[in-house]
Protein backbone atom coordinates (compact mmCIF):
# COMPACT_ATOMS: atom_id res chain seq x y z
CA UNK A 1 8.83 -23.96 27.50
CA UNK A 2 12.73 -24.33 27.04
CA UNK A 3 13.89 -22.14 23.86
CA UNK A 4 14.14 -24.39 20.87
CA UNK A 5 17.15 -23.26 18.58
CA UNK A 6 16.09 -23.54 14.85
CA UNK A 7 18.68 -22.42 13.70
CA UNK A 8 22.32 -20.85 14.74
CA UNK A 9 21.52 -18.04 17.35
CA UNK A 10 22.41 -15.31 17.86
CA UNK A 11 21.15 -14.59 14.53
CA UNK A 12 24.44 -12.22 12.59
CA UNK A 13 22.19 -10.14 9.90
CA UNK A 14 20.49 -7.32 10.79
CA UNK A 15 16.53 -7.74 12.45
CA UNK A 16 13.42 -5.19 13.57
CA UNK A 17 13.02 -5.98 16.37
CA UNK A 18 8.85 -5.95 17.49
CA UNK A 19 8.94 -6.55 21.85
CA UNK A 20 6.10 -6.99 24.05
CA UNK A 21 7.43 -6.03 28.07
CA UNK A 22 4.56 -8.10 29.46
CA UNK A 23 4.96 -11.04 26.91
CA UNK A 24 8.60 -11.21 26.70
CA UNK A 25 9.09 -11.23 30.51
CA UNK A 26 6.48 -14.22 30.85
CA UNK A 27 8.74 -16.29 28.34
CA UNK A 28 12.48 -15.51 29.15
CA UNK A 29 13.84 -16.64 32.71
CA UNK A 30 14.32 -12.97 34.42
CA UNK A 31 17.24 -12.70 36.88
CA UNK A 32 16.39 -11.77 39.76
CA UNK A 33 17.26 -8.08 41.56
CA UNK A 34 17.73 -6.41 38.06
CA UNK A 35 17.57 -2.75 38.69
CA UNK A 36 16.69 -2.38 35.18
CA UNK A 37 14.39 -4.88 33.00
CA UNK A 38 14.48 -2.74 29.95
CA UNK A 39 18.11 -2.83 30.19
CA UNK A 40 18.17 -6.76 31.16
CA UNK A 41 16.03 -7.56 28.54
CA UNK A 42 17.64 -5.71 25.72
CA UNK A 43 21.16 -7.50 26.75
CA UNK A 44 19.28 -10.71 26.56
CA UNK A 45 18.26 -9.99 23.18
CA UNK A 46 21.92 -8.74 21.84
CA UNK A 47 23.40 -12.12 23.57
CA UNK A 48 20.48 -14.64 22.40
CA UNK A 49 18.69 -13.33 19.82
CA UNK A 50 19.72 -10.37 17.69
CA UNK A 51 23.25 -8.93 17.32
CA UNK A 52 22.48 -6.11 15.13
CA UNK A 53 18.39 -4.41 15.37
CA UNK A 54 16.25 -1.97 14.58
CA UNK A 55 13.23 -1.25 16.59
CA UNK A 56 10.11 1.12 15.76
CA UNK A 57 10.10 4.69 17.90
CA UNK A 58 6.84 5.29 15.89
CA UNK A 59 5.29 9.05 17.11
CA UNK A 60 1.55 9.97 15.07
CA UNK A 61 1.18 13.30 16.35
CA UNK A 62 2.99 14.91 13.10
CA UNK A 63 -0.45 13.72 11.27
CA UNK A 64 -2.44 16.17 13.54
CA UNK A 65 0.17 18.70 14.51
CA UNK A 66 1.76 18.74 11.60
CA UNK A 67 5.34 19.25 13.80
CA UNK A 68 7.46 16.65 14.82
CA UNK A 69 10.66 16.86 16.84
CA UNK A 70 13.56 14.85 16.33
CA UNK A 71 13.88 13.98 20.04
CA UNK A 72 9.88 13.22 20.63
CA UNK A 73 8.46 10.50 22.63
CA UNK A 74 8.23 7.35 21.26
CA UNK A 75 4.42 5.68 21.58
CA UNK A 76 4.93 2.15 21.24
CA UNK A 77 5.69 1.58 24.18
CA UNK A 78 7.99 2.09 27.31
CA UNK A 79 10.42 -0.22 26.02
CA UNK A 80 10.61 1.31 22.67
CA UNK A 81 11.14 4.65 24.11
CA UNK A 82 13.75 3.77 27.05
CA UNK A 83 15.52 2.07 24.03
CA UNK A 84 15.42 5.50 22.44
CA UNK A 85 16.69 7.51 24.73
CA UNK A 86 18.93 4.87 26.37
CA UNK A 87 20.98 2.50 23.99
CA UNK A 88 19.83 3.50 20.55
CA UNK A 89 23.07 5.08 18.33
CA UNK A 90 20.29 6.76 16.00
CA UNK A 91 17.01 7.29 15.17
CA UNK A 92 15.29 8.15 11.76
CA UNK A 93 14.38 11.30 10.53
CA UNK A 94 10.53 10.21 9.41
CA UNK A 95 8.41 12.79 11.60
CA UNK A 96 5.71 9.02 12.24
CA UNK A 97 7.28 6.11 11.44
CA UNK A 98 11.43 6.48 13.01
CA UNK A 99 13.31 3.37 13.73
CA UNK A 100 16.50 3.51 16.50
CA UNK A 101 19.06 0.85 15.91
CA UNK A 102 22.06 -0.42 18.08
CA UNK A 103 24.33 -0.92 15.12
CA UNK A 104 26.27 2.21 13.47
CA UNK A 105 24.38 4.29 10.83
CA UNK A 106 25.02 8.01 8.83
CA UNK A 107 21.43 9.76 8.48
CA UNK A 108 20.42 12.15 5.87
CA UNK A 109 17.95 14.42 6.19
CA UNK A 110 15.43 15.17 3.49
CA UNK A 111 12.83 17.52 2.92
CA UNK A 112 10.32 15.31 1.14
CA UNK A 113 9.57 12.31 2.47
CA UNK A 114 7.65 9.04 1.95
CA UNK A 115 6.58 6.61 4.24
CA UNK A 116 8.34 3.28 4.52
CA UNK A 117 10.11 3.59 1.12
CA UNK A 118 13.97 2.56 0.32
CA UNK A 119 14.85 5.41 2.64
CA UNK A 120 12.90 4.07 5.60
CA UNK A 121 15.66 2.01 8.16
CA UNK A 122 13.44 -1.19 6.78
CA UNK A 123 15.81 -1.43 3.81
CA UNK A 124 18.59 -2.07 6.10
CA UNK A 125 17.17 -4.82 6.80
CA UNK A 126 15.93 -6.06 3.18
CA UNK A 127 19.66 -5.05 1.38
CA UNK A 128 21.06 -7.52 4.84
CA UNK A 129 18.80 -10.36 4.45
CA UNK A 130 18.13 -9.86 7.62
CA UNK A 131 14.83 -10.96 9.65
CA UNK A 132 11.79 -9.50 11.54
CA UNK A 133 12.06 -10.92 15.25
CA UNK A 134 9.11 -10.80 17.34
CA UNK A 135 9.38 -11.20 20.87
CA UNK A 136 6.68 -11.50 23.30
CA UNK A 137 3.86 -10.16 21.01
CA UNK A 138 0.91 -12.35 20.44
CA UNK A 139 0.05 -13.69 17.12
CA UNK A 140 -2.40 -10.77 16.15
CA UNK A 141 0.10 -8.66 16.03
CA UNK A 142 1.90 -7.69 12.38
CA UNK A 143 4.97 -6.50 11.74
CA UNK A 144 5.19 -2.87 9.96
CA UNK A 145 7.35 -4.37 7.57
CA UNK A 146 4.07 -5.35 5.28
CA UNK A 147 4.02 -1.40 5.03
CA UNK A 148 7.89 -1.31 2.70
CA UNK A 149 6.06 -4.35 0.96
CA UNK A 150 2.94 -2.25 0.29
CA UNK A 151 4.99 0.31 -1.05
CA UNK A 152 6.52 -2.02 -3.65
CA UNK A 153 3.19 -3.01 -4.65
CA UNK A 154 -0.53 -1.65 -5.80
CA UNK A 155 -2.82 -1.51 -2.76
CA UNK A 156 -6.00 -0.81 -4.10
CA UNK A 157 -6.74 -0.46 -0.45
CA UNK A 158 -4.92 2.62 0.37
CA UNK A 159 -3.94 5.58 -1.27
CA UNK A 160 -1.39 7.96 -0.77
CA UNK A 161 -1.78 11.53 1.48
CA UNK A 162 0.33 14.23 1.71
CA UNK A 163 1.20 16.33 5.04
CA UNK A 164 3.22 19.58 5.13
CA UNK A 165 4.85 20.56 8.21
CA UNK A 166 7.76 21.08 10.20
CA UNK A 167 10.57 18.66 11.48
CA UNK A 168 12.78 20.22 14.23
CA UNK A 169 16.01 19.08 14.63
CA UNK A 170 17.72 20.23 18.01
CA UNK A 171 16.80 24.21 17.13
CA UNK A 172 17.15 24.00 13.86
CA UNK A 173 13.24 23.85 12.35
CA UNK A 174 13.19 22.01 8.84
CA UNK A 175 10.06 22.50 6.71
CA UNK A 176 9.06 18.60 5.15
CA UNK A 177 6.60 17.51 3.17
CA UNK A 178 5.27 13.87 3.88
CA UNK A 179 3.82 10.93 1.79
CA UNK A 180 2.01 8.56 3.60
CA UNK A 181 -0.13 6.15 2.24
CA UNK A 182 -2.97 5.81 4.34
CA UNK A 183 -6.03 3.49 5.55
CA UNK A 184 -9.62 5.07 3.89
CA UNK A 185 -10.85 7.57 6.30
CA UNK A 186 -14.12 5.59 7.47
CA UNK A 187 -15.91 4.56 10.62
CA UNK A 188 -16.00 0.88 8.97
CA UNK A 189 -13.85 -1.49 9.90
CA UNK A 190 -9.84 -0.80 8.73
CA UNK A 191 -7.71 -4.16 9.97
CA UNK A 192 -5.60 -6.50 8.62
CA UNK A 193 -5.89 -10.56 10.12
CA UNK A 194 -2.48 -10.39 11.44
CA UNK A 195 -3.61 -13.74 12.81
CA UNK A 196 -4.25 -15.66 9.62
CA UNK A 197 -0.74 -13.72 7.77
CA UNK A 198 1.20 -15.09 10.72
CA UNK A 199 0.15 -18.75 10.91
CA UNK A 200 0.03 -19.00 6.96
CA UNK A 201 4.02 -17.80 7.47
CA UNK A 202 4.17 -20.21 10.27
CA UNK A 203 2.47 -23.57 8.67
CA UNK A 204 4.28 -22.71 5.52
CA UNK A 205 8.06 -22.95 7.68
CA UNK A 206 8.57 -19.30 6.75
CA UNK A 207 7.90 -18.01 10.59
CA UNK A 208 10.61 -20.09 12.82
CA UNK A 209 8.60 -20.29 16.57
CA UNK A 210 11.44 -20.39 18.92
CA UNK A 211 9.01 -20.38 22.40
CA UNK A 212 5.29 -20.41 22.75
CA UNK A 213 3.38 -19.63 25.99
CA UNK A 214 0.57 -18.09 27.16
CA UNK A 215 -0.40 -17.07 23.79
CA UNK A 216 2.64 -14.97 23.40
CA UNK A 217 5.71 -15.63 20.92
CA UNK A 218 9.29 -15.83 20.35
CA UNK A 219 9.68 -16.09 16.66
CA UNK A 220 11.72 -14.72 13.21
CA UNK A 221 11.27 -15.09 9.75
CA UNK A 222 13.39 -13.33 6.95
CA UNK A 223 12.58 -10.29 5.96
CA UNK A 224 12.54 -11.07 1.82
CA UNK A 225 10.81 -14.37 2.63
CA UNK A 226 8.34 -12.59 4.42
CA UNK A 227 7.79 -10.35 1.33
CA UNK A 228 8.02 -13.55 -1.33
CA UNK A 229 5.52 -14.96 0.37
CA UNK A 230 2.44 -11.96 0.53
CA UNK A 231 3.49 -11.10 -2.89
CA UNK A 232 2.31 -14.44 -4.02
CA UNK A 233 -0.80 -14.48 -1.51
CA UNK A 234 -1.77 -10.80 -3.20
CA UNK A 235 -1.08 -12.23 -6.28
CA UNK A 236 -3.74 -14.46 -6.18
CA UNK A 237 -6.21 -12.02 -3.98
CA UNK A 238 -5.27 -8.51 -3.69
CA UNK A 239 -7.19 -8.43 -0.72
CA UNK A 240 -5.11 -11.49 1.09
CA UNK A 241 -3.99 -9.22 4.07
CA UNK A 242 -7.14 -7.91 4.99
CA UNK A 243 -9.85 -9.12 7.65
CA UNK A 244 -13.00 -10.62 6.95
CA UNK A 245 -15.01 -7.60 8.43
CA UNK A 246 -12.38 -5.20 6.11
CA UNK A 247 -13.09 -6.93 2.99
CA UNK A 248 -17.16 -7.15 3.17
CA UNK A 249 -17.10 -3.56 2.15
CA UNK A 250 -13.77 -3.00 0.13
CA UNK A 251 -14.57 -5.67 -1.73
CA UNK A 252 -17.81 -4.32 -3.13
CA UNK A 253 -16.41 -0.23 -3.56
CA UNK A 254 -13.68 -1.76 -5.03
CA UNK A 255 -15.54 -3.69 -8.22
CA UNK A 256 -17.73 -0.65 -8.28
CA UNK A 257 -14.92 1.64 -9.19
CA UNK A 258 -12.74 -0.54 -11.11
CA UNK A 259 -9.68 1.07 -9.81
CA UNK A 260 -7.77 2.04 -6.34
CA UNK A 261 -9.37 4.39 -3.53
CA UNK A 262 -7.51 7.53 -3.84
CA UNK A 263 -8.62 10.42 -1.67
CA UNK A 264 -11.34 11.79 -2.95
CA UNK A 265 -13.36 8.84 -2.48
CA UNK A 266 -13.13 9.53 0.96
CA UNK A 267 -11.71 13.05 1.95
């Protein structure tokens, strides 16, 4: 499928960028003898897509450890990481959920910390009316951005934890203390239906689908349009983001407290 520009590419405001190596490289024409895909593909982005990004460099070991190093590995994936360590000018302080970005940035480090709130590299995007781009990933996957919205909002579906810890900076250890506002801690099923959020954006002309194929995408929708929209979904049903399977027993403990979870419903 030839790329179909909706509109003016590549796009000027800032994006997150969310890529899938095995999706992305079955929709893009690779040239051939490139020493370096992750390198090819992130120049294909800057010249097609995105001029300015953000991508997630996401590390969960802090929740267990409680330590987290400015330099650690990123777990989203190889591209993430060789991004990271590679062409990124920065990366985030936040000891989970750090974002590296191509464009020029000043960090400040704090000691107390929340999860994906104004000081998250999200806002970058928001205060740009900029755009989440999503290349290669399939349609079950959901950009963290819901997470800034969640923090905006009441989600009677999460409450808020608190991890203390250390953050190490080069050789300089820095103590933190972290908010994070976390799924219930239960064997029963925690998802959202990333499937149904992205075709309602898509059906309603919110999600622009640039290439389709093999059930993976190239698509972009703005960032505050993104948020406009769910807020007027969870308007109507609190629960709108959640799957079926999630909401058969939320639902229920829910009415039966009359309030949010917090944690001592289920720590």
């Amino acid at each position: 499928m030839s790329v179909k520009k909706v509109i003016k590419l590549p796009l000027q405001k800032k994006c997150l960028l969310h890529i899938d190596f095995f999706g992305f490289y079955n929709l893009i024409n690779v040239s051939k003898n490139q020493k370096s895909l992750e390198s090819f593909f992130f120049r294909f982005i800057e010249k097609n897509y995105c001029k300015k990004f953000i991508t997630p460099t996401f590390n969960y070991d802090f929740c267990k450890k409680l330590r987290a190093r400015h330099n650690s590995k990123s777990q989203i994936n190889s591209l993430s990481n060789y991004f990271k360590n590679k062409l990124g000018k920065w990366r985030s302080y936040d000891p989970i959920f750090s974002f590296s970005g191509n464009y020029d940035k000043k960090l400040k480090f704090n000691s107390k910390l929340r999860s994906f709130d104004n000081n998250s590299s999200i806002k970058d995007i928001i205060d740009d009316d900029g755009y989440y781009f999503f290349c290669g990933t399939t349609i079950n996957f959901l950009t963290p951005g819901i997470h800034y919205l969640e923090n905006k909002l009441e989600t009677p579906y999460r409450y808020d934890k608190i991890f203390k810890g250390t953050y190490k900076i080069k050789n300089k250890l820095r103590k933190i203390t972290y908010t994070y506002k976390v799924w219930p801690l239960s064997k029963k099923p925690l998802n959202y239906d990333a499937e149904k959020i992205n075709k309602d954006l898509i059906n309603s002309k919110i999600m622009k689908v640039i290439d389709f194929n093999y059930g993976y995408y190239i698509m972009y929708c703005r960032a505050r349009k993104f948020n406009s929209f769910l807020m007027k979904k969870i308007k109507k049903d609190r629960l709108y983001p959640l799957d079926k399977k999630t909401k058969v027993w939320i639902k229920p403990m829910l009415k039966k407290f009359n309030r949010p979870f917090t944690i001592k419903d289920f720590e």
